[in-house]
C-alpha atoms as a PDB file:
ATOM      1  CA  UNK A   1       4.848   0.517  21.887  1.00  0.00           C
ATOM      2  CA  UNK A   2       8.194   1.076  21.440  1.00  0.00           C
ATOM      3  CA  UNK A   3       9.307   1.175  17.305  1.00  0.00           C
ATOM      4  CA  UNK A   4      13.064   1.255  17.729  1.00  0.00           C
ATOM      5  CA  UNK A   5      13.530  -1.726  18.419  1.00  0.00           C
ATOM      6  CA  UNK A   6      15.953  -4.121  16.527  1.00  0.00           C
ATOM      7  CA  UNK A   7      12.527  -6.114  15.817  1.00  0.00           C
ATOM      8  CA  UNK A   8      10.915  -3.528  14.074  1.00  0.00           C
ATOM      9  CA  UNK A   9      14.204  -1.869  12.107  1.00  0.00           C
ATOM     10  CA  UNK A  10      14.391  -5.617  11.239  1.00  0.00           C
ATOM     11  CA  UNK A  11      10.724  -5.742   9.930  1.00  0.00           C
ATOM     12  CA  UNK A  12      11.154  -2.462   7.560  1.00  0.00           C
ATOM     13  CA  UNK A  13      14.572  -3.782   6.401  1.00  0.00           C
ATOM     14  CA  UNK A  14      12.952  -7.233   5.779  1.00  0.00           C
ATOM     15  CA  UNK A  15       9.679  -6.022   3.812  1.00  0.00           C
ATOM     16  CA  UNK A  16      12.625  -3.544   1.563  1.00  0.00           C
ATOM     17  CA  UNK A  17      14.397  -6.624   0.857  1.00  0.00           C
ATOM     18  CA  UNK A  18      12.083  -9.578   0.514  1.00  0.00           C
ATOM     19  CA  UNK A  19       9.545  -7.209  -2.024  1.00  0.00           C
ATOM     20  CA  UNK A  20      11.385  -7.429  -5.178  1.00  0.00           C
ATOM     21  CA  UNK A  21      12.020 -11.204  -4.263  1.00  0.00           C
ATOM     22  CA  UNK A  22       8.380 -11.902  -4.113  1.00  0.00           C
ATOM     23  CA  UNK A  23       6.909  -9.601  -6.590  1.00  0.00           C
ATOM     24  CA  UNK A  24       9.449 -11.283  -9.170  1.00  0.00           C
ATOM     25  CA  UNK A  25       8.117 -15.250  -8.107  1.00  0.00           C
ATOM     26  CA  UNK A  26       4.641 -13.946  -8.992  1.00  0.00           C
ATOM     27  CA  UNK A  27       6.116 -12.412 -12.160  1.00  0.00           C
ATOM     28  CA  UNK A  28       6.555 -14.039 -15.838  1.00  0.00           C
ATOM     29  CA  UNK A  29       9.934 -14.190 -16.214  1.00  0.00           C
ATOM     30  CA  UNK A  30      10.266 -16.903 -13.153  1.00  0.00           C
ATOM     31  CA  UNK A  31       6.692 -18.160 -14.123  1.00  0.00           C
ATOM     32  CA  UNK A  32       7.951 -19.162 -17.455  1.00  0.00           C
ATOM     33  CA  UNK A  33      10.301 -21.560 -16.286  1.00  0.00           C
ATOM     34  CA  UNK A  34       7.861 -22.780 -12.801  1.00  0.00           C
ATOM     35  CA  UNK A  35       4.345 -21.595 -12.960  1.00  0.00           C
ATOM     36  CA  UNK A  36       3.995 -22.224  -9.126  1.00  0.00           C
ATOM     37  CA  UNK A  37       5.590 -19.574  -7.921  1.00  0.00           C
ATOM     38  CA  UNK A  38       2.501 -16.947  -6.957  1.00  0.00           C
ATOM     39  CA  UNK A  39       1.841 -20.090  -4.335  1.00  0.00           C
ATOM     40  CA  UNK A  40       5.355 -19.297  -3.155  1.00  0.00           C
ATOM     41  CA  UNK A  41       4.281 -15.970  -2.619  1.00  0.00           C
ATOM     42  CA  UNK A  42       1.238 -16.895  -0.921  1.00  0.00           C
ATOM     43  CA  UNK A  43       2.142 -18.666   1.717  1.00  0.00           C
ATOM     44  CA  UNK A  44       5.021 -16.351   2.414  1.00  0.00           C
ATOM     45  CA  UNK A  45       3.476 -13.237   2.518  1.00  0.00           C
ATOM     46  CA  UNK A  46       1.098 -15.041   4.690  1.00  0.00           C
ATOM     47  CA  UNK A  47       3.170 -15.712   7.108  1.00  0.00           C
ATOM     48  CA  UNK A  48       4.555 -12.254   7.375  1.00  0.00           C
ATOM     49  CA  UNK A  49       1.318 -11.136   8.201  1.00  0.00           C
ATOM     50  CA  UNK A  50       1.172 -13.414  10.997  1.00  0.00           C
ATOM     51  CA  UNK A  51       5.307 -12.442  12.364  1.00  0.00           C
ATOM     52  CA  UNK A  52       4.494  -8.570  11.793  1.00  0.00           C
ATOM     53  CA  UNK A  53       1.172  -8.970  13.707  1.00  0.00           C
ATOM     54  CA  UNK A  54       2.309 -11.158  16.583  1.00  0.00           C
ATOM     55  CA  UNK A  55       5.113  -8.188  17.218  1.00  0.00           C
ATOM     56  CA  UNK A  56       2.230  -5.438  16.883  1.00  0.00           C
ATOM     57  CA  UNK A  57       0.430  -3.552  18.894  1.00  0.00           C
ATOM     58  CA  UNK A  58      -3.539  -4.040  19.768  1.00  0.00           C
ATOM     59  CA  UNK A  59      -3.832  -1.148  17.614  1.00  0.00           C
ATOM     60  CA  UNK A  60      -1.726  -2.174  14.574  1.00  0.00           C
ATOM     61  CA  UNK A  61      -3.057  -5.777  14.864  1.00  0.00           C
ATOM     62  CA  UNK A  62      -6.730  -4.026  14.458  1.00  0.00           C
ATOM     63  CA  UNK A  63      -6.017  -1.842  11.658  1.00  0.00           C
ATOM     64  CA  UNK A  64      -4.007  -4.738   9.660  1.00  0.00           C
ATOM     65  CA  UNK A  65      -6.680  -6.884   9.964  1.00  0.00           C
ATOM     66  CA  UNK A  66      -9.055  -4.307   8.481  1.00  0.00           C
ATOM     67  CA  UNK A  67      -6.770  -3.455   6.015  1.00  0.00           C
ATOM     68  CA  UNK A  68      -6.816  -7.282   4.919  1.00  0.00           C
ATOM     69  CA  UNK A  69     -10.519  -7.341   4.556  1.00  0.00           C
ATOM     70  CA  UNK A  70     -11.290  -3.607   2.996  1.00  0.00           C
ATOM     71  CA  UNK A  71      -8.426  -3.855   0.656  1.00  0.00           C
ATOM     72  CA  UNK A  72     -10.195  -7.526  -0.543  1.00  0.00           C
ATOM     73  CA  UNK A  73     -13.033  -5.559  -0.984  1.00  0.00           C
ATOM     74  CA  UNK A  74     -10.717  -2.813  -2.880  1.00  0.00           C
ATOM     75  CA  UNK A  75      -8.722  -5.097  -5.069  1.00  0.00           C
ATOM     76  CA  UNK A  76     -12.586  -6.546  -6.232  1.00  0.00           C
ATOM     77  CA  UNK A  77     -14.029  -3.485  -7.588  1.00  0.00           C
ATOM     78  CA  UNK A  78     -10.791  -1.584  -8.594  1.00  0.00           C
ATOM     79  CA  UNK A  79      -9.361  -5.068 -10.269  1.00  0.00           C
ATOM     80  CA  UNK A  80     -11.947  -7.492 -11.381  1.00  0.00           C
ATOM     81  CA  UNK A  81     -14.644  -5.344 -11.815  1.00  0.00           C
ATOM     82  CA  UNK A  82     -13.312  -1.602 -13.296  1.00  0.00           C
ATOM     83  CA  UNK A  83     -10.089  -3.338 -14.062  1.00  0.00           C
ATOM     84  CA  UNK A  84      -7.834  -0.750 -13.629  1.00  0.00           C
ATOM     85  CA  UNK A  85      -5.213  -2.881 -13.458  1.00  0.00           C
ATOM     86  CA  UNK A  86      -4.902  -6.777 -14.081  1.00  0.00           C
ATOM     87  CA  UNK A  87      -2.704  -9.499 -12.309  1.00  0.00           C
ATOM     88  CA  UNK A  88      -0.669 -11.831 -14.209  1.00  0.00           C
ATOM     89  CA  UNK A  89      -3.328 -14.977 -13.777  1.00  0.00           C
ATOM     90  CA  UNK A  90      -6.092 -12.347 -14.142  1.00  0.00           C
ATOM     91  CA  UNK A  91      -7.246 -13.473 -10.722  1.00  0.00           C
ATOM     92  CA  UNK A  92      -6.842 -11.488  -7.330  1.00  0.00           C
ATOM     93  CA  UNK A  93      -3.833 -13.332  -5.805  1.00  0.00           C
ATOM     94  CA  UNK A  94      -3.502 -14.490  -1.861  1.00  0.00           C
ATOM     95  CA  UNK A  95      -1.684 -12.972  -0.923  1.00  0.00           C
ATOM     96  CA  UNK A  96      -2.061  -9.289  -2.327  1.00  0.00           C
ATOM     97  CA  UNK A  97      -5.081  -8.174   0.602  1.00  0.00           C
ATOM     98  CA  UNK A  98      -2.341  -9.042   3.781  1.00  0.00           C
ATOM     99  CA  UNK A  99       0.426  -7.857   1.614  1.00  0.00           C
ATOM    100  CA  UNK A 100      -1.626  -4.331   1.802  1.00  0.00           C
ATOM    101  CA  UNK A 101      -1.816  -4.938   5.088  1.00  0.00           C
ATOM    102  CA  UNK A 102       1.983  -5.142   5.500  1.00  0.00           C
ATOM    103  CA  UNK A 103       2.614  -1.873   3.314  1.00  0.00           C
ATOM    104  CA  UNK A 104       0.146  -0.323   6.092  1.00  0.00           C
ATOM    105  CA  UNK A 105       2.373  -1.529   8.983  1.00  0.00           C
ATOM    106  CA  UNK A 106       6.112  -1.150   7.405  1.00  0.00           C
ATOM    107  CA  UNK A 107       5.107   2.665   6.456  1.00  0.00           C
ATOM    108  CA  UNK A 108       3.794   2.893   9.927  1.00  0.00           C
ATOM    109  CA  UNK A 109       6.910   2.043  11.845  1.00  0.00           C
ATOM    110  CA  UNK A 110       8.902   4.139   8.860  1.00  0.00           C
ATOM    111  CA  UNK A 111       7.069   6.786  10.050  1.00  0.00           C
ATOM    112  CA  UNK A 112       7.723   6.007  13.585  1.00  0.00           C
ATOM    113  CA  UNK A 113      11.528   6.168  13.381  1.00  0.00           C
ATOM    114  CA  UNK A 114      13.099   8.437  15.469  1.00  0.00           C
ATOM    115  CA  UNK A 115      15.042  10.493  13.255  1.00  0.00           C
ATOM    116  CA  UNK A 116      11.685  11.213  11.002  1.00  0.00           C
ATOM    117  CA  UNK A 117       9.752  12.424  14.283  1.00  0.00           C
ATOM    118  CA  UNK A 118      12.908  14.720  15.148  1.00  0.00           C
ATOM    119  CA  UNK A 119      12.987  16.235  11.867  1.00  0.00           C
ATOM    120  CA  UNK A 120       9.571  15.481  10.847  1.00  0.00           C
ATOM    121  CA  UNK A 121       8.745  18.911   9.390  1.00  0.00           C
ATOM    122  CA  UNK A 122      11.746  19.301   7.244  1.00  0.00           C
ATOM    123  CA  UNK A 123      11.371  15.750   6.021  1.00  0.00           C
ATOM    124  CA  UNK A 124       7.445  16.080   5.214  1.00  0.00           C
ATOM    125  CA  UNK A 125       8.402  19.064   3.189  1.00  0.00           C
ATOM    126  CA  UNK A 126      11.408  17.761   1.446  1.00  0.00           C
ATOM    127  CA  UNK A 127       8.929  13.921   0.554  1.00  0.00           C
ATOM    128  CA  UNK A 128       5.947  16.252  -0.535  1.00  0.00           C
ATOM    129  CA  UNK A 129       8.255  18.394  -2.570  1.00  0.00           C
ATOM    130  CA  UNK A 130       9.528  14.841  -4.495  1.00  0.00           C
ATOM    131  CA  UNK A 131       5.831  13.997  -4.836  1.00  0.00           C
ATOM    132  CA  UNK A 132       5.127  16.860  -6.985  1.00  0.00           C
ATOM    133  CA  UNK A 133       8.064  16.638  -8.817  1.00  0.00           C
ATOM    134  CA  UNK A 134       7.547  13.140  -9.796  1.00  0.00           C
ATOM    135  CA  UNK A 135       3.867  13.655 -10.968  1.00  0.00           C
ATOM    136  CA  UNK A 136       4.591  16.560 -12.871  1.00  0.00           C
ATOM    137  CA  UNK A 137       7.482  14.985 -14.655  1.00  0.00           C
ATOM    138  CA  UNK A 138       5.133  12.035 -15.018  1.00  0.00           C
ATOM    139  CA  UNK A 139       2.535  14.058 -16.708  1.00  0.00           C
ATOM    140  CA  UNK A 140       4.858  15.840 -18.999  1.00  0.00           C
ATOM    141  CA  UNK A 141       6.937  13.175 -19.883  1.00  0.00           C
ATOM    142  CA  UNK A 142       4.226   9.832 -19.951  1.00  0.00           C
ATOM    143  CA  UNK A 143       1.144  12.060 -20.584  1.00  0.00           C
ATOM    144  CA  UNK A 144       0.042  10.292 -16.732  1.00  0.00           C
ATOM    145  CA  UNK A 145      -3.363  12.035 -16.415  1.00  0.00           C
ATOM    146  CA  UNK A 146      -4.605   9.416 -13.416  1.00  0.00           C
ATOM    147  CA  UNK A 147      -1.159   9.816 -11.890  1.00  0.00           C
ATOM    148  CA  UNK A 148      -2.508  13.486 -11.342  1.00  0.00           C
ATOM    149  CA  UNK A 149      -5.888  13.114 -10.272  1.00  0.00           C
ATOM    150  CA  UNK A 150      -4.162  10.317  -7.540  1.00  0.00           C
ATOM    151  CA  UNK A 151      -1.843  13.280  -6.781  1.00  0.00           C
ATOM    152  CA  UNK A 152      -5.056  15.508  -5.772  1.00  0.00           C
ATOM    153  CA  UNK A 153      -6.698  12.382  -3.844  1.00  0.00           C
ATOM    154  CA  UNK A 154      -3.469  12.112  -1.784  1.00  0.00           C
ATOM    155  CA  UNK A 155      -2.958  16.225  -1.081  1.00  0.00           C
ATOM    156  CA  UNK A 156      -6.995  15.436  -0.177  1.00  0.00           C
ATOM    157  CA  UNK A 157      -5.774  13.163   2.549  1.00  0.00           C
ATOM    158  CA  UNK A 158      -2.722  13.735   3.490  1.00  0.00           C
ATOM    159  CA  UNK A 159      -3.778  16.604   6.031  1.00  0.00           C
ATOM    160  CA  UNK A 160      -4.548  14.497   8.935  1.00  0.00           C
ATOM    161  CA  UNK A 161      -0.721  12.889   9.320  1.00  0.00           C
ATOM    162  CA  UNK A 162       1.266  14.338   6.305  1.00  0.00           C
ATOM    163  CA  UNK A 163       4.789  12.414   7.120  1.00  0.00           C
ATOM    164  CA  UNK A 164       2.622   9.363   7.915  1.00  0.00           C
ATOM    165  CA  UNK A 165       1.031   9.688   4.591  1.00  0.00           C
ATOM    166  CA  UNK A 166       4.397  10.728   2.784  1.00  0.00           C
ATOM    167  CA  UNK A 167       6.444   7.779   3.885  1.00  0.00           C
ATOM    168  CA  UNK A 168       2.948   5.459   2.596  1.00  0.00           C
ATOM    169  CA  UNK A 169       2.934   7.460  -0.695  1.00  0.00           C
ATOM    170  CA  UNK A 170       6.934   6.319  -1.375  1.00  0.00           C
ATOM    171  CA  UNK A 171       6.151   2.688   0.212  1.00  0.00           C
ATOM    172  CA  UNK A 172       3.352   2.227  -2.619  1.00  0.00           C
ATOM    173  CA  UNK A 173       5.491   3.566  -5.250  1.00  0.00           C
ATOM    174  CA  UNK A 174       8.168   1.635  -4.653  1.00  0.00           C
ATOM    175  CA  UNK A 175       5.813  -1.657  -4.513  1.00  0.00           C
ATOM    176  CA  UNK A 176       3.844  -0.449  -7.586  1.00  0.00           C
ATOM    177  CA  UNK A 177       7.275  -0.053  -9.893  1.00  0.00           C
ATOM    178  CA  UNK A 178       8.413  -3.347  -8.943  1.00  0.00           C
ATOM    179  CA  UNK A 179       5.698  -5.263  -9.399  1.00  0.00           C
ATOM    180  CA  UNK A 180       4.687  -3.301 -13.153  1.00  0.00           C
ATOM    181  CA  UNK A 181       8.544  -3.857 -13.895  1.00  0.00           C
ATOM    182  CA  UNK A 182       8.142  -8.015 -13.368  1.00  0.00           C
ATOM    183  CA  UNK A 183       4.703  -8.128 -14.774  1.00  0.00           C
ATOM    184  CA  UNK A 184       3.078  -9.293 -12.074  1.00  0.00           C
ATOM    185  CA  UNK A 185       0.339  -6.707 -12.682  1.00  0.00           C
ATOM    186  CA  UNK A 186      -0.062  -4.147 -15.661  1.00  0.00           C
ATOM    187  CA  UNK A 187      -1.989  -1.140 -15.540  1.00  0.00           C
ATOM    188  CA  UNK A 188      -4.967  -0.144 -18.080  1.00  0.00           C
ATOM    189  CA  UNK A 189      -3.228   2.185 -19.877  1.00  0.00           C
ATOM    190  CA  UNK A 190      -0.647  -0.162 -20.778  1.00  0.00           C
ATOM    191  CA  UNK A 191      -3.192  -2.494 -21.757  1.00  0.00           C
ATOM    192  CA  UNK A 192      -4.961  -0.450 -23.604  1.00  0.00           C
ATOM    193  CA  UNK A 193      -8.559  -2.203 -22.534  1.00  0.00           C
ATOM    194  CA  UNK A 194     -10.127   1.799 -21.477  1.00  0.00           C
ATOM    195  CA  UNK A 195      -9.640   3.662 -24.531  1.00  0.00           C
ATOM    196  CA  UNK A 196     -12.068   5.993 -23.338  1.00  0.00           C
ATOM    197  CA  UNK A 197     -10.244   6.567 -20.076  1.00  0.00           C
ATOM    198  CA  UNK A 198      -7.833   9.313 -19.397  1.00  0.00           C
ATOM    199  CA  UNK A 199      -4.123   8.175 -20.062  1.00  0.00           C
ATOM    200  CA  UNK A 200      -2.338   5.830 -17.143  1.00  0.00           C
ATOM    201  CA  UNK A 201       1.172   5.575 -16.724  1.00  0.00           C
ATOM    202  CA  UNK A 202       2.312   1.677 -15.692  1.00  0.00           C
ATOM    203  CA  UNK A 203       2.277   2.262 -12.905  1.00  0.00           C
ATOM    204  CA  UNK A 204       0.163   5.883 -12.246  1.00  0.00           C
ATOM    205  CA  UNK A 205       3.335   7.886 -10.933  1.00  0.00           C
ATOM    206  CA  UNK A 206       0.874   9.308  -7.972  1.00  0.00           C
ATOM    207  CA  UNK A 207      -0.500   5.260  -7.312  1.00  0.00           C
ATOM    208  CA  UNK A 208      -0.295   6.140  -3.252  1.00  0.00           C
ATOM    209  CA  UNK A 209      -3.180   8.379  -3.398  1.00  0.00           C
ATOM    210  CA  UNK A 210      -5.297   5.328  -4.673  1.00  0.00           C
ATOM    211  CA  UNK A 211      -4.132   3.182  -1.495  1.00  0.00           C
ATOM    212  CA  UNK A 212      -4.714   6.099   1.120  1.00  0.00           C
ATOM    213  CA  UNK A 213      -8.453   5.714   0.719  1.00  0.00           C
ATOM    214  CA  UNK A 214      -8.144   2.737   1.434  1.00  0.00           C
ATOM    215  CA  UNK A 215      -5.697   3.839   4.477  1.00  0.00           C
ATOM    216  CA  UNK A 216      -8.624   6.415   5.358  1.00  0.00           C
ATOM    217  CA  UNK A 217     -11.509   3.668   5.497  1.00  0.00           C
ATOM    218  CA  UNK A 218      -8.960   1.572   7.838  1.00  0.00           C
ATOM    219  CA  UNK A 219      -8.849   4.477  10.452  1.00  0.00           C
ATOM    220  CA  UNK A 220     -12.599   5.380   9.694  1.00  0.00           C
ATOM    221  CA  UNK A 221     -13.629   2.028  10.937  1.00  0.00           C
ATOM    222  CA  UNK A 222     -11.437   1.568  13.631  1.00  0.00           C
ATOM    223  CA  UNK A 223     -12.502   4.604  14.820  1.00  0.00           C
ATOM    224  CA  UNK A 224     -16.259   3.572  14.623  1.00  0.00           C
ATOM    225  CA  UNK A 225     -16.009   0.226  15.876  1.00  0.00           C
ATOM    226  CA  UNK A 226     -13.710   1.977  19.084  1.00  0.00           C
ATOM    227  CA  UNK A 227     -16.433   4.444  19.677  1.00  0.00           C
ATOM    228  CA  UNK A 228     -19.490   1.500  19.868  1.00  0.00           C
ATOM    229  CA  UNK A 229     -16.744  -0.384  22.435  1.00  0.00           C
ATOM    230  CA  UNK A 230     -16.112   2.339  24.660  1.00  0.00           C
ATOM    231  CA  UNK A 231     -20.307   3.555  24.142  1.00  0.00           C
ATOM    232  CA  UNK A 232     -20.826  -0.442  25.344  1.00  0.00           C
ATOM    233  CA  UNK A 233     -18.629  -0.691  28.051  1.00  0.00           C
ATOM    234  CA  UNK A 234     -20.123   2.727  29.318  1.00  0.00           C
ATOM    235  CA  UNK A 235     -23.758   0.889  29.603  1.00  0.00           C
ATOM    236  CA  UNK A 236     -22.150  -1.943  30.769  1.00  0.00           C
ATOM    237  CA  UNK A 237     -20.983   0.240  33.870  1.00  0.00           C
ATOM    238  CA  UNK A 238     -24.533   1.589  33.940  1.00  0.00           C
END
């Protein structure tokens, strides 16, 4: 596939832009004057899924619909259940599960770009290098104790495609201060429901790490479910 196309320099630029437009629909400022607007959201961010995965790959289209029904699974246990973090209507929204899935695909073709791949070591050192500045600032500054461990989890999991994995970790953060800035979601520690937890920055400063697991189950079961296809068609042949 080729990712320098105007289609897909369009799709980053769009997802940049339109973020901070959605997140703040779904947040309470614009709720308190129309209380519709997370089903504004919804059926937006719904059809992005569907533009970004008509333009995608076989591959892509694969791993964003996994990513749709993992992170579902995700937002369950980390949101309703642990409650690390609550949405506005203390409800999972929509739209958030093929939202992840777009965060998966705009990173992706971020990653993709040509002048990351030609200077692709220099950049994954200069990205990593901001990463630990920003969690150790976090720490010091906002006492950010899961913003660390996160940290850890993404060093963890990073090795396989570090840039990938870089560009994913700045993605998230970017997503995670908007939507903590309009209230669309809020963080335990801000909350204060886990007193017994370690302290939690709104949002963790190190959130990306979080969302790469659920980046590494993606590729873990695409790789599975590839393996049992090609294992099938081999005893097909047979």
């Amino acid at each position: 596939m080729e990712y320098q196309t105007r289609m897909i320099r369009f799709q980053i630029v769009f997802i940049i832009i339109i973020t901070p437009v959605a997140l703040y629909l779904d947040g309470e400022a614009f709720n308190s004057i129309f209380p519709y607007g997370q089903w504004i959201v919804n059926f937006c961010v719904i059809c992005s899924f569907f533009w970004f995965y008509r333009v995608a790959n076989k591959q892509l289209q694969s791993m964003m619909l996994l990513m749709v029904l993992i992170s579902s699974f995700g937002e369950v246990i980390a949101s309703l259940i642990f409650r690390f973090y609550v949405y506005r209507l203390d409800n999972i929204p929509l739209y958030v599960p093929f939202g992840h899935a777009l965060v998966f695909a705009t990173s992706y073709y971020i990653y993709q770009q040509t002048f990351l791949q030609k200077h692709a070591p220099g950049m994954d050192r200069l990205l990593f290098t901001l990463t630990i500045l920003i969690s150790v600032l976090s720490f010091i500054i906002l006492q950010d104790t899961l913003g660390v461990i996160c940290f850890v989890i993404f060093c963890l999991l990073r090795k396989n495609n570090k840039l990938f994995y870089s560009c994913m970790f700045f993605m998230v953060l970017y997503l995670e201060l908007l939507g903590t800035h309009m209230q669309t979601w809020t963080w335990y520690g801000k909350l204060n429901i886990h007193p017994d937890w370690v302290n939690c920055a709104n949002p963790p400063s190190a959130i990306g790490g979080l969302y790469m697991i659920l980046d590494a189950l993606v590729a873990l079961c695409y790789l599975q479910l590839n393996t049992k296809n090609a294992v099938t068609i081999e005893n097909d042949k047979e």
